[in-house]
C-alpha atoms as a PDB file:
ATOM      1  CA  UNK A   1       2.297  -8.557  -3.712  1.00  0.00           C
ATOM      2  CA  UNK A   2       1.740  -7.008  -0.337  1.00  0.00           C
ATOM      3  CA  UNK A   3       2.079  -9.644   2.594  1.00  0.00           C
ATOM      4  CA  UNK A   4       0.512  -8.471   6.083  1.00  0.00           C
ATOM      5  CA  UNK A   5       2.368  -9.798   9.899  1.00  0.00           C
ATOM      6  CA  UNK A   6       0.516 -10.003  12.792  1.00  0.00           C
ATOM      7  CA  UNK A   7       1.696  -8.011  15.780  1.00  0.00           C
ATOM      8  CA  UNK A   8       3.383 -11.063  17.351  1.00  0.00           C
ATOM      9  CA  UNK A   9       4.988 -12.328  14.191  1.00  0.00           C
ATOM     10  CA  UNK A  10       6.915  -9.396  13.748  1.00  0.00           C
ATOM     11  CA  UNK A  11      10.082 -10.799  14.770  1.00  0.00           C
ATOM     12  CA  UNK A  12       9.768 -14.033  12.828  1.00  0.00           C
ATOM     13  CA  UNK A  13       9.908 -11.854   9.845  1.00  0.00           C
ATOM     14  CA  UNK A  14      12.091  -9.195  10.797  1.00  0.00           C
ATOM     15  CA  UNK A  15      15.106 -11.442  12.178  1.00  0.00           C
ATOM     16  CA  UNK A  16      18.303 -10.119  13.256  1.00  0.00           C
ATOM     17  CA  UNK A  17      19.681 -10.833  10.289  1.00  0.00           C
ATOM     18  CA  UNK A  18      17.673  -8.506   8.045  1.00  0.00           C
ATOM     19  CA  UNK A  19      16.557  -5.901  11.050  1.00  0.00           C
ATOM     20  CA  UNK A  20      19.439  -6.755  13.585  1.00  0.00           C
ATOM     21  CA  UNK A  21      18.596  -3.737  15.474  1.00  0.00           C
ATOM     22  CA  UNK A  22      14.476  -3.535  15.123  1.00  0.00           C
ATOM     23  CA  UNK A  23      12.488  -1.369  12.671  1.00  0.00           C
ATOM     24  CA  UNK A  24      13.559   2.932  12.470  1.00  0.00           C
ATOM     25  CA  UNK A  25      11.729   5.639  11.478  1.00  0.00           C
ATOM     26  CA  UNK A  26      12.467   8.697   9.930  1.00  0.00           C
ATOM     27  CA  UNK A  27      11.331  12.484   9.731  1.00  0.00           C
ATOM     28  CA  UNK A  28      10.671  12.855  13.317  1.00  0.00           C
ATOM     29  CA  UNK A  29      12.404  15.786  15.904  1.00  0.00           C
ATOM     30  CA  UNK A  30      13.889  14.767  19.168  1.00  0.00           C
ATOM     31  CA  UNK A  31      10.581  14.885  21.019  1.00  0.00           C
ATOM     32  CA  UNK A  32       8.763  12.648  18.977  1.00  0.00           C
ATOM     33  CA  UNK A  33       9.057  10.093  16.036  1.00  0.00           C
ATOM     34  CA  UNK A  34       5.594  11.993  14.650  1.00  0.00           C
ATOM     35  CA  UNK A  35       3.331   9.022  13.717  1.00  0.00           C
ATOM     36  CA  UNK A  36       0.571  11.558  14.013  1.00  0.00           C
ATOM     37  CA  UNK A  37      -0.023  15.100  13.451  1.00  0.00           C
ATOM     38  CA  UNK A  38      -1.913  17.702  16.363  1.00  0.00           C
ATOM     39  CA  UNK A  39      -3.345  20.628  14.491  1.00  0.00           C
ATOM     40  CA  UNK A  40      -4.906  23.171  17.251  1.00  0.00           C
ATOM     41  CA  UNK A  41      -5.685  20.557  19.684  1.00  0.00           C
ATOM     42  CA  UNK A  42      -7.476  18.186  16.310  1.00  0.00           C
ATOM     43  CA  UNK A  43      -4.952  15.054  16.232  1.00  0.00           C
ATOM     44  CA  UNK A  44      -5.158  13.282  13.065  1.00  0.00           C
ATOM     45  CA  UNK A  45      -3.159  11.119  10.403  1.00  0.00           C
ATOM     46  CA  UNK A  46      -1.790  11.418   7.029  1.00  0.00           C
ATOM     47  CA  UNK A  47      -5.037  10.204   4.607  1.00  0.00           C
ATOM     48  CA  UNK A  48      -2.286   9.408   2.467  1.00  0.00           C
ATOM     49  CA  UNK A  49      -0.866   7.086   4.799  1.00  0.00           C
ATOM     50  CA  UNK A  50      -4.033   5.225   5.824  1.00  0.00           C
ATOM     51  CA  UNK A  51      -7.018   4.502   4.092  1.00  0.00           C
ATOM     52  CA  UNK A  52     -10.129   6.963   5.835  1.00  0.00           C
ATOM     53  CA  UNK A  53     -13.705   6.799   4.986  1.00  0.00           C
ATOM     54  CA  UNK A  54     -16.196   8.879   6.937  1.00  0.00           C
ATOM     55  CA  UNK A  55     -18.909   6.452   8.728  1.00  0.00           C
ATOM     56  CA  UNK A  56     -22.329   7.967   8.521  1.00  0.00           C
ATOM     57  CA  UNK A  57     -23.180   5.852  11.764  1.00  0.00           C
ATOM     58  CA  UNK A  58     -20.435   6.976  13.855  1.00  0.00           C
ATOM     59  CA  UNK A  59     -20.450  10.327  12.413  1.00  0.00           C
ATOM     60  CA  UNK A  60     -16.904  10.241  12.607  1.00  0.00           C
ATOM     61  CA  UNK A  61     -14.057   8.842  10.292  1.00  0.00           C
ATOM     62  CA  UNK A  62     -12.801   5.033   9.902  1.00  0.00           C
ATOM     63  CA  UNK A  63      -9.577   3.846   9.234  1.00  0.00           C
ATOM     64  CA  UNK A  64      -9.697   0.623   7.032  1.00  0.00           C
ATOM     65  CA  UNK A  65      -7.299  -2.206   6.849  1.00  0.00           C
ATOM     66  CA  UNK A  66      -5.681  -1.797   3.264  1.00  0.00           C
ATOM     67  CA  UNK A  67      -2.095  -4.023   3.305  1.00  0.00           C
ATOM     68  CA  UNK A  68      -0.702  -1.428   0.233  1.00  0.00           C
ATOM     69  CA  UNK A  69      -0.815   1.325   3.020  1.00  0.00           C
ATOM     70  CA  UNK A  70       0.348   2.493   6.346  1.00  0.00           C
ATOM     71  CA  UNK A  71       3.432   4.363   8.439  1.00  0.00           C
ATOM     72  CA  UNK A  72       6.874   4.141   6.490  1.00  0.00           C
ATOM     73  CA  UNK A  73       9.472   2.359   8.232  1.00  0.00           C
ATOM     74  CA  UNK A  74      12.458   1.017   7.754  1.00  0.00           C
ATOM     75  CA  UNK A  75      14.470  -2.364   8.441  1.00  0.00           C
ATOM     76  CA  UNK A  76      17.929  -0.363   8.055  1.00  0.00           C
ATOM     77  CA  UNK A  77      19.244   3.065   8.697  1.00  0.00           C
ATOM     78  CA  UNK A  78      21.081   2.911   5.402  1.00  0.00           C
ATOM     79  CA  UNK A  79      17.890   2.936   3.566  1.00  0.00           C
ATOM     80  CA  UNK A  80      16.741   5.558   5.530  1.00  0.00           C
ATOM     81  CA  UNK A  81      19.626   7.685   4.477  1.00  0.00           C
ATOM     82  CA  UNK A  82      19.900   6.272   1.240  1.00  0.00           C
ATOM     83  CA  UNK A  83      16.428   7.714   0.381  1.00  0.00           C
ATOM     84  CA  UNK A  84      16.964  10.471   2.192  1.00  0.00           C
ATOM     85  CA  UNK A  85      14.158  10.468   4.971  1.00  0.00           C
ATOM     86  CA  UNK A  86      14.969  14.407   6.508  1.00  0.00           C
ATOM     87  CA  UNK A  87      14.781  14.514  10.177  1.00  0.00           C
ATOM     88  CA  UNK A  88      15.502  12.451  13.099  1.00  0.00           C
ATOM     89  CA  UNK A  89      15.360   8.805  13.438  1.00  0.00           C
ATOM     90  CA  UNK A  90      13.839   6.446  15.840  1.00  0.00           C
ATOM     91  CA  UNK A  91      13.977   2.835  16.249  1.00  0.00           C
ATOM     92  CA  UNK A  92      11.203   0.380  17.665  1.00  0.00           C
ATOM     93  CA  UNK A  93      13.857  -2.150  19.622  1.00  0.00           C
ATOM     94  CA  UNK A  94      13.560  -5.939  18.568  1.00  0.00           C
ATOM     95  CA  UNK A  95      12.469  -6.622  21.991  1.00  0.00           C
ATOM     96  CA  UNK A  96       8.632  -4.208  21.478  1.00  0.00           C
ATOM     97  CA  UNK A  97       5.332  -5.218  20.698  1.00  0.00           C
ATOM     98  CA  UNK A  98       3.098  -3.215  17.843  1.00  0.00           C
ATOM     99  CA  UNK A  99       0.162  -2.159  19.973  1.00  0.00           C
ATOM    100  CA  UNK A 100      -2.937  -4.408  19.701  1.00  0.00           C
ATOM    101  CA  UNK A 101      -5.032  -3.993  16.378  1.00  0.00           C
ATOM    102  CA  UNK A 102      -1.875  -2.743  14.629  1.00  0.00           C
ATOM    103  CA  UNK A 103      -0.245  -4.742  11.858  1.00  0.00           C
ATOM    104  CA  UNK A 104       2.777  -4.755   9.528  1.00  0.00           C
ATOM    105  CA  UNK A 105       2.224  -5.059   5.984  1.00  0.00           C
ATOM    106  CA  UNK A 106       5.136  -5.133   3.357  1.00  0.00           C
ATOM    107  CA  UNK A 107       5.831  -5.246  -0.731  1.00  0.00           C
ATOM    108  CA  UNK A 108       9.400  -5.254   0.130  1.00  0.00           C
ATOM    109  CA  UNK A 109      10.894  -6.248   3.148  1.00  0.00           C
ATOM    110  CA  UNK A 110      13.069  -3.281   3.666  1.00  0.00           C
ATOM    111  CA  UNK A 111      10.327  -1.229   3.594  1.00  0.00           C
ATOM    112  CA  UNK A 112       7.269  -1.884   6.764  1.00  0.00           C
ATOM    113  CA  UNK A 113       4.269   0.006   6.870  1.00  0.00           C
ATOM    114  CA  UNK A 114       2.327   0.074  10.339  1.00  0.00           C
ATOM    115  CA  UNK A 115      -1.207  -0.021   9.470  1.00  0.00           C
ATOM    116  CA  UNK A 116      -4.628  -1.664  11.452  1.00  0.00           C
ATOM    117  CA  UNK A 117      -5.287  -5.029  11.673  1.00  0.00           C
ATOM    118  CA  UNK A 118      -9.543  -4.127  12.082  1.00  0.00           C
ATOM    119  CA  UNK A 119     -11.254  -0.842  11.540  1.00  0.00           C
ATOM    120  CA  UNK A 120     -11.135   1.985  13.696  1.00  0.00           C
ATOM    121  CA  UNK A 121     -11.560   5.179  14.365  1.00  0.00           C
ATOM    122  CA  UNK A 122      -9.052   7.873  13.703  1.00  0.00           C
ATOM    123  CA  UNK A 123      -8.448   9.226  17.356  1.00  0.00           C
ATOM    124  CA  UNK A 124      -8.387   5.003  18.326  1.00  0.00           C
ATOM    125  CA  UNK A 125      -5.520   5.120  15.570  1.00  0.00           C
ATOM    126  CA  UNK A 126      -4.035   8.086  17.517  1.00  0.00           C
ATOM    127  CA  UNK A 127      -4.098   6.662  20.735  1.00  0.00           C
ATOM    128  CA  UNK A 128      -2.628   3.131  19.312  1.00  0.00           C
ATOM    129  CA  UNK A 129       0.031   5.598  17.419  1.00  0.00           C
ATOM    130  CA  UNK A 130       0.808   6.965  21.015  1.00  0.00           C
ATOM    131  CA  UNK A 131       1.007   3.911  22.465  1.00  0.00           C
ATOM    132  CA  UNK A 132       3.761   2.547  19.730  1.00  0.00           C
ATOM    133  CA  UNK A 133       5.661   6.513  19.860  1.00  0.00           C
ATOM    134  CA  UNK A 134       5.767   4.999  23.680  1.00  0.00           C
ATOM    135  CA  UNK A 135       7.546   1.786  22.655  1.00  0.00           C
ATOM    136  CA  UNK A 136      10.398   3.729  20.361  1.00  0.00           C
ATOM    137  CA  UNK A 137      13.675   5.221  20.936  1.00  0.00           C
ATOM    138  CA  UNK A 138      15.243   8.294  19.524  1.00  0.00           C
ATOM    139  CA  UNK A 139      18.459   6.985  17.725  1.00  0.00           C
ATOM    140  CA  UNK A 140      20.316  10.511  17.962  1.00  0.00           C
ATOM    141  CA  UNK A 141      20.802  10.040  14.190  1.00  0.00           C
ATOM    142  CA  UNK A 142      19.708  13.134  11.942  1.00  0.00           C
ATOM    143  CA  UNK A 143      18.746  12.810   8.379  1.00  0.00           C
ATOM    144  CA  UNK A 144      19.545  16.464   6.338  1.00  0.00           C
END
């Protein structure tokens, strides 16, 4: 069963006892934890990662709540390594805020996936993604 946090609940959930030093993120370089991708100026996400319909009425594509998807993160850097995630980590810090309209949702709590709270549209996803990318740190730690 998936459970979904609200932005300001994070750290309720995520106490310094099972995330002592926030949430990380793998397969990322040094520049960027890459929470989106920028194909020839187009910046997009991962449809597997969120679920996107296109919306006749925009004419553009939506990005729907759906609690059994969204970013992979990580409460430890073990699991990260464990698994492994290739690439370079970063870490949102215990003391950040998920950008408004952004949620966690989790089936395990090792395991946190940054999705939307409401729908949106993909380059509103893109600019909350930029917003978080903002909010992490690069750890200096490299997955191979």
């Amino acid at each position: 069963m998936y459970i979904q946090i609200d932005r300001e609940d994070i750290w309720d959930v995520y106490t310094k006892a099972n995330a002592p030093q926030g949430l990380y993120r793998g397969g990322g370089n040094e520049a960027s934890p890459k929470m989106y991708k920028s194909e020839n100026g187009a910046e997009s996400v991962r449809p597997a990662d969120f679920k996107i319909l296109f919306d006749k009425t925009l004419g553009e594509y939506v990005v729907y709540p759906d609690v059994t998807k969204g970013l992979s993160f990580s409460n430890s850097l073990q699991r990260l390594k464990d698994l492994p995630i290739r690439g370079k980590v970063w870490r949102l810090p215990r003391d950040k805020t998920l950008p408004e309209d952004l949620v966690i949702n989790y089936n395990s709590i090792d395991h946190p996936l940054v999705n939307v709270k409401k729908k949106m549209t993909v380059p509103e996803l893109v600019e909350k993604l930029k917003e978080l990318e903002k909010m992490m740190e690069y750890t200096g730690v490299k997955i191979s």
